[in-house]
Protein backbone atom coordinates (compact mmCIF):
# COMPACT_ATOMS: atom_id res chain seq x y z
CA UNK A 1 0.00 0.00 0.00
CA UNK A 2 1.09 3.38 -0.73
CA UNK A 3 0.74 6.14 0.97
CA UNK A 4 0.57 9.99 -0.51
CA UNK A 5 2.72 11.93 0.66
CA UNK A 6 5.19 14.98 -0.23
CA UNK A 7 8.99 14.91 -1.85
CA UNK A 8 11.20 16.34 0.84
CA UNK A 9 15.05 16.99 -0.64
CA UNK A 10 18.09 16.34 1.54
CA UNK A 11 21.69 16.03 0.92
CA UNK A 12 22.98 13.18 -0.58
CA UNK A 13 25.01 11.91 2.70
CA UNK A 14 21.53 12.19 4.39
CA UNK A 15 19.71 10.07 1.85
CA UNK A 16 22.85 7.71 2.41
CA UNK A 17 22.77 7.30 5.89
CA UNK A 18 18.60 6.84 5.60
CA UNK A 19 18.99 4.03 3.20
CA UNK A 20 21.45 2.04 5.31
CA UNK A 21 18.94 2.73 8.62
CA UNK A 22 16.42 1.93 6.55
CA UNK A 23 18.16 -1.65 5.38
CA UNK A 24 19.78 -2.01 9.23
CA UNK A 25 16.10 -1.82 10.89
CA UNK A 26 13.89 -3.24 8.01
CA UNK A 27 11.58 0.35 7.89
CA UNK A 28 11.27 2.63 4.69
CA UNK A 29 12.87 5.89 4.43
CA UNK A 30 9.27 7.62 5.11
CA UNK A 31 8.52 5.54 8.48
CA UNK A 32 12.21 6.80 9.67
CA UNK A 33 11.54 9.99 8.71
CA UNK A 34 8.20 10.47 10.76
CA UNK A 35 10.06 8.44 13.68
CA UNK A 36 12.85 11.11 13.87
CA UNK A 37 10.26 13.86 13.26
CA UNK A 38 8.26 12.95 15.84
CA UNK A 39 11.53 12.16 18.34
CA UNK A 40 12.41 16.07 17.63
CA UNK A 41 9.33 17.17 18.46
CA UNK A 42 9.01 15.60 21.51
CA UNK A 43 12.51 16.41 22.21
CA UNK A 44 11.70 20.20 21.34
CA UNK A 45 8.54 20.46 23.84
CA UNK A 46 10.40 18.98 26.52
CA UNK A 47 13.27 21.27 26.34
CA UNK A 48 10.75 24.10 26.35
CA UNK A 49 9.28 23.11 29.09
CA UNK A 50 12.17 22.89 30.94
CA UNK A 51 13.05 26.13 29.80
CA UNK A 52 9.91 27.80 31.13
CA UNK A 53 10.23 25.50 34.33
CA UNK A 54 14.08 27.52 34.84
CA UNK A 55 12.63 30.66 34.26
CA UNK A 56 9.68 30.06 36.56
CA UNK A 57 12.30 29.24 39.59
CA UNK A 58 14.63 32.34 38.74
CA UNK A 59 12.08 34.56 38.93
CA UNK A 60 11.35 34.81 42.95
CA UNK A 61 8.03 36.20 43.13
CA UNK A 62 6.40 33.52 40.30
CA UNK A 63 8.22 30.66 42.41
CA UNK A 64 6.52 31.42 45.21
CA UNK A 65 3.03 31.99 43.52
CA UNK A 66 3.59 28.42 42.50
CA UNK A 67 4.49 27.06 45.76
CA UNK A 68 1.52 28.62 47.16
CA UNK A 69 -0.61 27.29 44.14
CA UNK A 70 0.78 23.72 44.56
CA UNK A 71 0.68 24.10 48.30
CA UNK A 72 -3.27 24.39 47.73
CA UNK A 73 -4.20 21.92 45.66
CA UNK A 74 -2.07 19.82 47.64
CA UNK A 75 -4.10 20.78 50.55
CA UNK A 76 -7.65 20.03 48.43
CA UNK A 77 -6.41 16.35 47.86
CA UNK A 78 -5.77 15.38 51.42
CA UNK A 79 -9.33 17.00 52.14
CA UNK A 80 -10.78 14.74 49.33
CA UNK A 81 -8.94 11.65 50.27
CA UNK A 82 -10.30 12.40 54.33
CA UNK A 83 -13.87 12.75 52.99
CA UNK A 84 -13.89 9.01 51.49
């Protein structure tokens, strides 16, 4: 089955090192391509995250809004888990 799809151009050492994964792991080109596509996008949000997470804890004033925020839904849990 074939599946439609767009022409994407890389270099010719790229294309290279895709066919040989592709022979090494017994996947087309395409499924390695959306594997490692999807890997850097993952990889991407994560970072970001983290990023935001660093500047969240530099930033004194937001920490402590968060502590304070986690501090109370903490504090709803234990009042749900004393009701049942």
């Amino acid at each position: 089955m074939r599946m439609a799809g767009s022409t994407i151009r890389v270099s010719d050492a790229t294309h290279e090192k895709l066919r040989e994964l592709s022979h090494q792991l017994g996947e087309p080109i395409s499924s390695l391509v959306a594997r490692g596509t999807e890997m850097l996008r993952r990889e991407h949000f994560l970072r970001s995250t983290n990023d935001a997470f660093a500047r969240l804890r530099n930033d004194p004033s937001e920490w402590q809004a968060e502590l304070e925020e986690r501090a109370a839904w903490n504090g709803m849990l234990t009042d749900s888990e004393e009701r049942s």
